[in-house]
N, C-alpha and C. Protein backbone atom coordinates (compact mmCIF):
# COMPACT_ATOMS: atom_id res chain seq x y z
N UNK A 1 11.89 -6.71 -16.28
CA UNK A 1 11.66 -6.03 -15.02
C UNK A 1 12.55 -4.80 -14.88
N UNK A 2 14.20 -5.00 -15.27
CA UNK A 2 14.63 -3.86 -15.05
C UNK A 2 14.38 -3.06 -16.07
N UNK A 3 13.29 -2.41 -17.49
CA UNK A 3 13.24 -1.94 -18.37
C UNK A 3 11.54 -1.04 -17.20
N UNK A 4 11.55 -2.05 -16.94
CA UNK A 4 10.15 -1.45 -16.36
C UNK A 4 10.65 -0.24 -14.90
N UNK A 5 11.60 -0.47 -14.72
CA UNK A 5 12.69 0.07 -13.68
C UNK A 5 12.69 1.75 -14.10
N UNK A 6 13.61 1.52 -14.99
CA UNK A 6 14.42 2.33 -15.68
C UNK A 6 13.23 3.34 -16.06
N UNK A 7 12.32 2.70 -16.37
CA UNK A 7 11.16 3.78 -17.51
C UNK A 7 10.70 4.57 -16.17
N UNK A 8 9.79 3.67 -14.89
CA UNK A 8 9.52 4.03 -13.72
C UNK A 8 10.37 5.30 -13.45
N UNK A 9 11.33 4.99 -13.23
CA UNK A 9 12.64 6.27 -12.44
C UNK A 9 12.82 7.39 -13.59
N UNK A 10 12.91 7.18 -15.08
CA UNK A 10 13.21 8.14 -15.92
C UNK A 10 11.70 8.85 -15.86
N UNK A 11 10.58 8.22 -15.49
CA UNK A 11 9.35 9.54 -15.52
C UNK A 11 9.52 10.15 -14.57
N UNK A 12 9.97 9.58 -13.00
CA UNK A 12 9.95 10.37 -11.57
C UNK A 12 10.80 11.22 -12.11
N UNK A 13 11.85 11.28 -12.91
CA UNK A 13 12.66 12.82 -12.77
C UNK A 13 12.75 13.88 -13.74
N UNK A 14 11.87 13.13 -14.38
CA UNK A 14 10.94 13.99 -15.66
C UNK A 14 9.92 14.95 -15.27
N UNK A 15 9.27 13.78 -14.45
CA UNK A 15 7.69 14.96 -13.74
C UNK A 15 7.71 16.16 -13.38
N UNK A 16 8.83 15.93 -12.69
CA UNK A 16 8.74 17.58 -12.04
C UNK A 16 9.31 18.69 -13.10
N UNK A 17 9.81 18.64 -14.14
CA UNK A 17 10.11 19.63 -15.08
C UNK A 17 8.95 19.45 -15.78
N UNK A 18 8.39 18.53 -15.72
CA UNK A 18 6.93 18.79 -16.73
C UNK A 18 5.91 19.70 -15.67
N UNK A 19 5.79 19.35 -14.31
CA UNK A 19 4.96 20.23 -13.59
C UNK A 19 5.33 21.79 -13.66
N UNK A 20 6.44 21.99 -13.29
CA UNK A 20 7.02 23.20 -13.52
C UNK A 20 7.06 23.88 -14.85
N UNK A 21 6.97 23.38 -16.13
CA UNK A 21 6.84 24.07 -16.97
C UNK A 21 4.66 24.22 -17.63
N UNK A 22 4.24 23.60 -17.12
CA UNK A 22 2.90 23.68 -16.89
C UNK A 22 2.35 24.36 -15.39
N UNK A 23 3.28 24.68 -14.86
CA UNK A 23 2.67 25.40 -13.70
C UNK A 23 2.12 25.00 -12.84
N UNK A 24 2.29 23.87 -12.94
CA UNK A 24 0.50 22.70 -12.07
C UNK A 24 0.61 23.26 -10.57
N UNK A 25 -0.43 23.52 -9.78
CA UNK A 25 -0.31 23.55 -8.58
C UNK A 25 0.03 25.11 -7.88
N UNK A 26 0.37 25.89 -8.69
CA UNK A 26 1.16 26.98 -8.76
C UNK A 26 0.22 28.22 -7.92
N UNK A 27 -0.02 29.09 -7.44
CA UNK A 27 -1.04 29.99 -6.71
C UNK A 27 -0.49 31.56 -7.88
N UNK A 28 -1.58 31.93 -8.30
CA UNK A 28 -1.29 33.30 -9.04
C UNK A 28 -0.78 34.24 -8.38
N UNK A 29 -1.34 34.30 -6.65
CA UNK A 29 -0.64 35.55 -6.11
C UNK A 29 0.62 35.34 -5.68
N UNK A 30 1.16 34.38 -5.68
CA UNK A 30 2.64 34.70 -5.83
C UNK A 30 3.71 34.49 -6.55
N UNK A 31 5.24 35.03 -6.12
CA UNK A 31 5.99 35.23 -6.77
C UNK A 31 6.53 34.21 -8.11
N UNK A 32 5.84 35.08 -9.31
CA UNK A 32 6.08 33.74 -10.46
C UNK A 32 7.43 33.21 -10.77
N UNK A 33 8.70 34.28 -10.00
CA UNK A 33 10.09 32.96 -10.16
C UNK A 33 10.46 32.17 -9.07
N UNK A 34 9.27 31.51 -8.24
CA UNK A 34 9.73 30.63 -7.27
C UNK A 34 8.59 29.53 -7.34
N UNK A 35 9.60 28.45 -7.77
CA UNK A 35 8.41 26.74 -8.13
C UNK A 35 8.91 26.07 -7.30
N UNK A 36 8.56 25.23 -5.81
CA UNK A 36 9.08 24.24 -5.28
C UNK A 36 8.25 22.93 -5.63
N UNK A 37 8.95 21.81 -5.95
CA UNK A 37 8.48 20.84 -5.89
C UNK A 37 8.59 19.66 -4.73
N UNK A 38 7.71 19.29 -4.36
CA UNK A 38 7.40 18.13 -3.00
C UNK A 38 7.15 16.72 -3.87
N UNK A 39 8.05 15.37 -3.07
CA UNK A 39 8.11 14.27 -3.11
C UNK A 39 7.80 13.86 -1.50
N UNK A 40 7.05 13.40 -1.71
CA UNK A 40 6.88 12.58 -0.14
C UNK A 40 5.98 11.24 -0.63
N UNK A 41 6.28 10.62 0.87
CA UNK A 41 5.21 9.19 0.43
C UNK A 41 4.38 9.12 1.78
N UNK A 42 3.41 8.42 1.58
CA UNK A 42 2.55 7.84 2.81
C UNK A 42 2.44 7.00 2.69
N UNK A 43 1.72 6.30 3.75
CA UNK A 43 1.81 4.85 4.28
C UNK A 43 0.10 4.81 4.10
N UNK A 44 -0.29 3.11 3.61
CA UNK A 44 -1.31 2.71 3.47
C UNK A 44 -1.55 2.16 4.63
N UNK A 45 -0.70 1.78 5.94
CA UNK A 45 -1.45 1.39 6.87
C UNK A 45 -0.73 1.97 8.05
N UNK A 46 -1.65 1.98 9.34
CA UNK A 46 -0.85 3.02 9.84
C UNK A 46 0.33 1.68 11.44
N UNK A 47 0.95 2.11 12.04
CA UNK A 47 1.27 1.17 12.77
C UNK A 47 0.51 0.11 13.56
N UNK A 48 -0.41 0.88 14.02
CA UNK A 48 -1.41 -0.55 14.52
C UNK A 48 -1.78 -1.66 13.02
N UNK A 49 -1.81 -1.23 11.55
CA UNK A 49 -2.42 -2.39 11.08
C UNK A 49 -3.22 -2.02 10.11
N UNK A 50 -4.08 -0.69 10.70
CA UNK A 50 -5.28 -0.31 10.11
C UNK A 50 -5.22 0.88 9.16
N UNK A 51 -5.87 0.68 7.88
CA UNK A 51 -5.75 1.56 7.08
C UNK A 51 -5.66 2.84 6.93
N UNK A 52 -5.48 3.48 6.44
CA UNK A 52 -5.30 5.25 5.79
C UNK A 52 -5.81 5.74 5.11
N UNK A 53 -6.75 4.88 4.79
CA UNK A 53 -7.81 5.75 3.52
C UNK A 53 -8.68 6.54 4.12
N UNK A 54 -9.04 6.72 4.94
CA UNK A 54 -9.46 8.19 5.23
C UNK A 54 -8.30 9.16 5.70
N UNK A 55 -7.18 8.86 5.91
CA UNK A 55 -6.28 9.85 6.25
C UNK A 55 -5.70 10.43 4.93
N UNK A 56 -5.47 9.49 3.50
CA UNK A 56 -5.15 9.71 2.63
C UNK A 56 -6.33 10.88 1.87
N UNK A 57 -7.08 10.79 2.17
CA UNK A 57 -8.31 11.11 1.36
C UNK A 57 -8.29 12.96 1.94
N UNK A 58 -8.22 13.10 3.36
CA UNK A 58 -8.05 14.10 3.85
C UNK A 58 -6.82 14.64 3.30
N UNK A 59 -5.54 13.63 3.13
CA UNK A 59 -4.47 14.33 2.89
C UNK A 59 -4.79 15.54 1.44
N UNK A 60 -4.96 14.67 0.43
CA UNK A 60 -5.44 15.17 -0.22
C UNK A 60 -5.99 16.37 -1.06
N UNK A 61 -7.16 16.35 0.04
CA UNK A 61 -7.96 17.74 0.41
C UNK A 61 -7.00 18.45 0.40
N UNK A 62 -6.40 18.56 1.87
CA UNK A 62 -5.23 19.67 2.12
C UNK A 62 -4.24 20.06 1.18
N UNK A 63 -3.67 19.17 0.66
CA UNK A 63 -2.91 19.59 -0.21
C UNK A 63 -3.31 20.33 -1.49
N UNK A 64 -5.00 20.04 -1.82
CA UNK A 64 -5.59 20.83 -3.27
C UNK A 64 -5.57 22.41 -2.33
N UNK A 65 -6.21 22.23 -0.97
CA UNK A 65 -5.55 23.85 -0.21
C UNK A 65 -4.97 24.29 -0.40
N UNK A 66 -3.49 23.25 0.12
CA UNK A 66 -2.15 24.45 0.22
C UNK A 66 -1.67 24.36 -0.85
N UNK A 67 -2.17 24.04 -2.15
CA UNK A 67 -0.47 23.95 -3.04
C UNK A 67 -1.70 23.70 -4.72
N UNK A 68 -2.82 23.96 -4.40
CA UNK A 68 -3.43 24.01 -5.31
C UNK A 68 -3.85 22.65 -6.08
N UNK A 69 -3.17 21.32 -5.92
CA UNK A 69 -3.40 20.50 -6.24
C UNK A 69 -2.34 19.43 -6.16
N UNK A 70 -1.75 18.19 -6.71
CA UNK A 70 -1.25 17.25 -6.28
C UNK A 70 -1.24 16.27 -7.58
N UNK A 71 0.39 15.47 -7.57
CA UNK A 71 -0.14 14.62 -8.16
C UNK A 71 0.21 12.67 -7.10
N UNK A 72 -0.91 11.95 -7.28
CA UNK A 72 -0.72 11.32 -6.55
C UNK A 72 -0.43 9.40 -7.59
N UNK A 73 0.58 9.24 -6.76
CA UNK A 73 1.08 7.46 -7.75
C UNK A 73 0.77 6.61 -6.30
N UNK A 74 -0.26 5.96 -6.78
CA UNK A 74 -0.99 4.89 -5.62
C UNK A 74 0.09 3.65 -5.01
N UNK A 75 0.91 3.49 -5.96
CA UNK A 75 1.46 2.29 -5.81
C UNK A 75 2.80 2.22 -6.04
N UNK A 76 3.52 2.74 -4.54
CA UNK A 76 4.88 2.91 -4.40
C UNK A 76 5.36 2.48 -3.34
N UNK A 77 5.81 1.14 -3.28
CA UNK A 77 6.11 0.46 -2.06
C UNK A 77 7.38 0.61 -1.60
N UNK A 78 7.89 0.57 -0.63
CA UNK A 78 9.24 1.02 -0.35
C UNK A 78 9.94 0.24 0.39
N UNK A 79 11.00 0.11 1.02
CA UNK A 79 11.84 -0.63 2.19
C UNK A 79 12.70 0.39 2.80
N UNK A 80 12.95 -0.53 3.87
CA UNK A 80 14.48 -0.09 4.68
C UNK A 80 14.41 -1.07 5.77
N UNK A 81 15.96 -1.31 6.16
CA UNK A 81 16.39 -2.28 7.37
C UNK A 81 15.91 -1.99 8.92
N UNK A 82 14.96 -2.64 9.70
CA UNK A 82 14.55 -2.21 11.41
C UNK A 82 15.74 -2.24 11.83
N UNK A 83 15.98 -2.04 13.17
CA UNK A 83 16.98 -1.74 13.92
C UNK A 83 17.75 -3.72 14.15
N UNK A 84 16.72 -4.96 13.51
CA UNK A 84 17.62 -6.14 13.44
C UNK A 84 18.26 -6.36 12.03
N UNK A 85 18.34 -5.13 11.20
CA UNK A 85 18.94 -5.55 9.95
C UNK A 85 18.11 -6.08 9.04
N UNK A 86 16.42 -6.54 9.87
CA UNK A 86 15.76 -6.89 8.13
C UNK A 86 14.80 -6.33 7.78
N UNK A 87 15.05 -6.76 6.47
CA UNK A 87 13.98 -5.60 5.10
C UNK A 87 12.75 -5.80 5.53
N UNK A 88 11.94 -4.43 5.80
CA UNK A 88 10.44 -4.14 6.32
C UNK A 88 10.22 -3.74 4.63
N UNK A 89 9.23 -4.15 4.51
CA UNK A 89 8.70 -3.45 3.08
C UNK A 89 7.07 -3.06 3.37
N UNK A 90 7.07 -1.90 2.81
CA UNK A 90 5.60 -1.13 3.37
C UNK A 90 5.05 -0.50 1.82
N UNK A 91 3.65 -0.65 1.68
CA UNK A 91 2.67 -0.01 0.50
C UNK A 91 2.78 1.00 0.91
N UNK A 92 2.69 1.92 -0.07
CA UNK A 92 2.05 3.33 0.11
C UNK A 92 2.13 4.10 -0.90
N UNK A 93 1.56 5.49 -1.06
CA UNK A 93 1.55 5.87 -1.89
C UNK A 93 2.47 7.34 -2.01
N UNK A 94 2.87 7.53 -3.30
CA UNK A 94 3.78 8.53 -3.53
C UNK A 94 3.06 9.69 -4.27
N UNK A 95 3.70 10.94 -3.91
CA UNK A 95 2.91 12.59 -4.18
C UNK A 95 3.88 13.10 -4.28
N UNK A 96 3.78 13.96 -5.54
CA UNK A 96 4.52 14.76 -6.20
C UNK A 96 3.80 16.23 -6.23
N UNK A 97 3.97 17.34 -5.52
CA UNK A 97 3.57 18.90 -5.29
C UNK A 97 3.79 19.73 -5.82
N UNK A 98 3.45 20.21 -6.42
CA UNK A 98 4.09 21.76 -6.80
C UNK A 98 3.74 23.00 -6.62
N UNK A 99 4.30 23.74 -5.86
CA UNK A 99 3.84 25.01 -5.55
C UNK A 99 4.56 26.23 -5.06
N UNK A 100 3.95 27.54 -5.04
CA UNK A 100 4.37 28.41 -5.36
C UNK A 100 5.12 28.78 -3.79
N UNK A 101 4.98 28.38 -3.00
CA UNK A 101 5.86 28.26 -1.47
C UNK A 101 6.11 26.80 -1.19
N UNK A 102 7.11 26.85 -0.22
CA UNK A 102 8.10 26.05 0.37
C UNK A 102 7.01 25.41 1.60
N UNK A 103 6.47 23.86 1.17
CA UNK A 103 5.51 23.43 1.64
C UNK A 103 6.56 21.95 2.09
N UNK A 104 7.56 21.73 2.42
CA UNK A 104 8.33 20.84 3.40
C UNK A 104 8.24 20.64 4.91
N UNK A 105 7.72 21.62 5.31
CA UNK A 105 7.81 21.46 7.07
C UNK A 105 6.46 21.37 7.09
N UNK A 106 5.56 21.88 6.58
CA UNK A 106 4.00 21.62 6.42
C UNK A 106 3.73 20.24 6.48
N UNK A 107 4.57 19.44 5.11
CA UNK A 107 3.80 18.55 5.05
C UNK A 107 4.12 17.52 6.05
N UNK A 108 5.61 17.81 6.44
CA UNK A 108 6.48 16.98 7.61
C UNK A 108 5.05 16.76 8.89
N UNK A 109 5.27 18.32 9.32
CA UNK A 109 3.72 18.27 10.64
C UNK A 109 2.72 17.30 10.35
N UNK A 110 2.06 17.58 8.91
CA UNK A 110 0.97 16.81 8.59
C UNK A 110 1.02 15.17 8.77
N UNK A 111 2.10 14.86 7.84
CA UNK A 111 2.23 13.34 7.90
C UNK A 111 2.89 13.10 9.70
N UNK A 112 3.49 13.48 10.40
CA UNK A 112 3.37 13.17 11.83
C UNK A 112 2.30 13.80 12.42
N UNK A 113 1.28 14.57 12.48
CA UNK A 113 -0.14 14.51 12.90
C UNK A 113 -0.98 13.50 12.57
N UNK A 114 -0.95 12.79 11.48
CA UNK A 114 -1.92 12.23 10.82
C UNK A 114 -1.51 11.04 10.57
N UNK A 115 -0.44 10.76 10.60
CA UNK A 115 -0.37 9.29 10.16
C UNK A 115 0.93 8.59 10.97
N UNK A 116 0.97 9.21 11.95
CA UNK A 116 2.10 9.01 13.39
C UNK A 116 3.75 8.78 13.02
N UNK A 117 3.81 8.85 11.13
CA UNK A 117 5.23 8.65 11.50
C UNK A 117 6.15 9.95 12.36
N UNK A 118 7.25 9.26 12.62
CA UNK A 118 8.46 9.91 13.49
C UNK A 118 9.67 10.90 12.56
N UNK A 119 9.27 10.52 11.59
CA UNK A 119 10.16 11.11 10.30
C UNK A 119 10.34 11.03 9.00
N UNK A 120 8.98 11.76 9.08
CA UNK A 120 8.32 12.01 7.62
C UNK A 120 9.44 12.20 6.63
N UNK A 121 9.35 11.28 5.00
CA UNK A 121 10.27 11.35 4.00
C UNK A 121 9.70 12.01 2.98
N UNK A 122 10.22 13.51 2.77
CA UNK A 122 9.96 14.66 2.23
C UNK A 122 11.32 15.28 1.53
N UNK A 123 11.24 15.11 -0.01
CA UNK A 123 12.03 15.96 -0.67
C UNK A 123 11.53 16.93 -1.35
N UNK A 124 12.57 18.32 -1.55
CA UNK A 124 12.17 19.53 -1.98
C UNK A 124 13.20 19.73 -2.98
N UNK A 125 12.47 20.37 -4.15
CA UNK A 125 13.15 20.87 -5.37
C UNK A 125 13.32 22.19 -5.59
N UNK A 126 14.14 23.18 -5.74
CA UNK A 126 13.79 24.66 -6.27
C UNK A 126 13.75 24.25 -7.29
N UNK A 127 12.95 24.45 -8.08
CA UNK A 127 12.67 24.51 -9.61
C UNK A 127 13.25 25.29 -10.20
N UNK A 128 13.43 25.70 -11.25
CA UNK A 128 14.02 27.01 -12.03
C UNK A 128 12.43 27.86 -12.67
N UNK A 129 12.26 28.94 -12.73
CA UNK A 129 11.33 29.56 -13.22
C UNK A 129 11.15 29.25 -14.61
């Protein structure tokens, strides 16, 4: 299990130098020494209970919009402690972005428009050109 760990986490911090040196996602009209990369996750269900697959599906969309495309890992479940100290563990899925602008507060709006969280978990990379 922890080999399966290790391999898991050594691709997440691999990916993004592989996106960045393939360009994935990248828009031609702009500036070719600026690559940001986006980590965020969503939630497969939303607080009432009920699913996200049409919110996911839209997400999606938008993102082949803004950022040219996406890569998406279905099955990234996560935790953290509620306000009584115990472990909530939630499905969802994890997206990795890459693109040629700074798409962090975008996607922040999006995932609190769309899928009601309060504080969307969004990391940003400057890439190196």
């Amino acid at each position: 299990m922890m080999y399966k760990f290790r391999v898991t986490a050594f691709c997440f911090l691999l990916f993004p130098v592989f996106l960045m040196m393939m360009g994935c996602g990248s828009d031609s009209n702009a500036e070719p020494d600026k690559i940001y990369i986006h980590f965020f996750v969503a939630p497969k269900l939303l607080p009432d209970g009920t699913s996200t697959e049409e919110q996911i599906q839209a997400l999606r969309l938008w993102l082949a919009q803004e950022a040219g495309g996406y890569t998406e890992f279905s099955e990234a479940p996560g935790g953290w402690l509620d306000g009584k100290k115990n472990l909530q563990i939630e499905e969802q899925s994890a997206f990795l972005v890459s693109a040629s602008v700074n798409l962090k507060e975008p996607i922040q709006q999006y995932m609190i428009q769309n899928f009601g969280q309060s504080q969307p978990y969004v990391i940003l990379w400057n890439a190196l050109p």
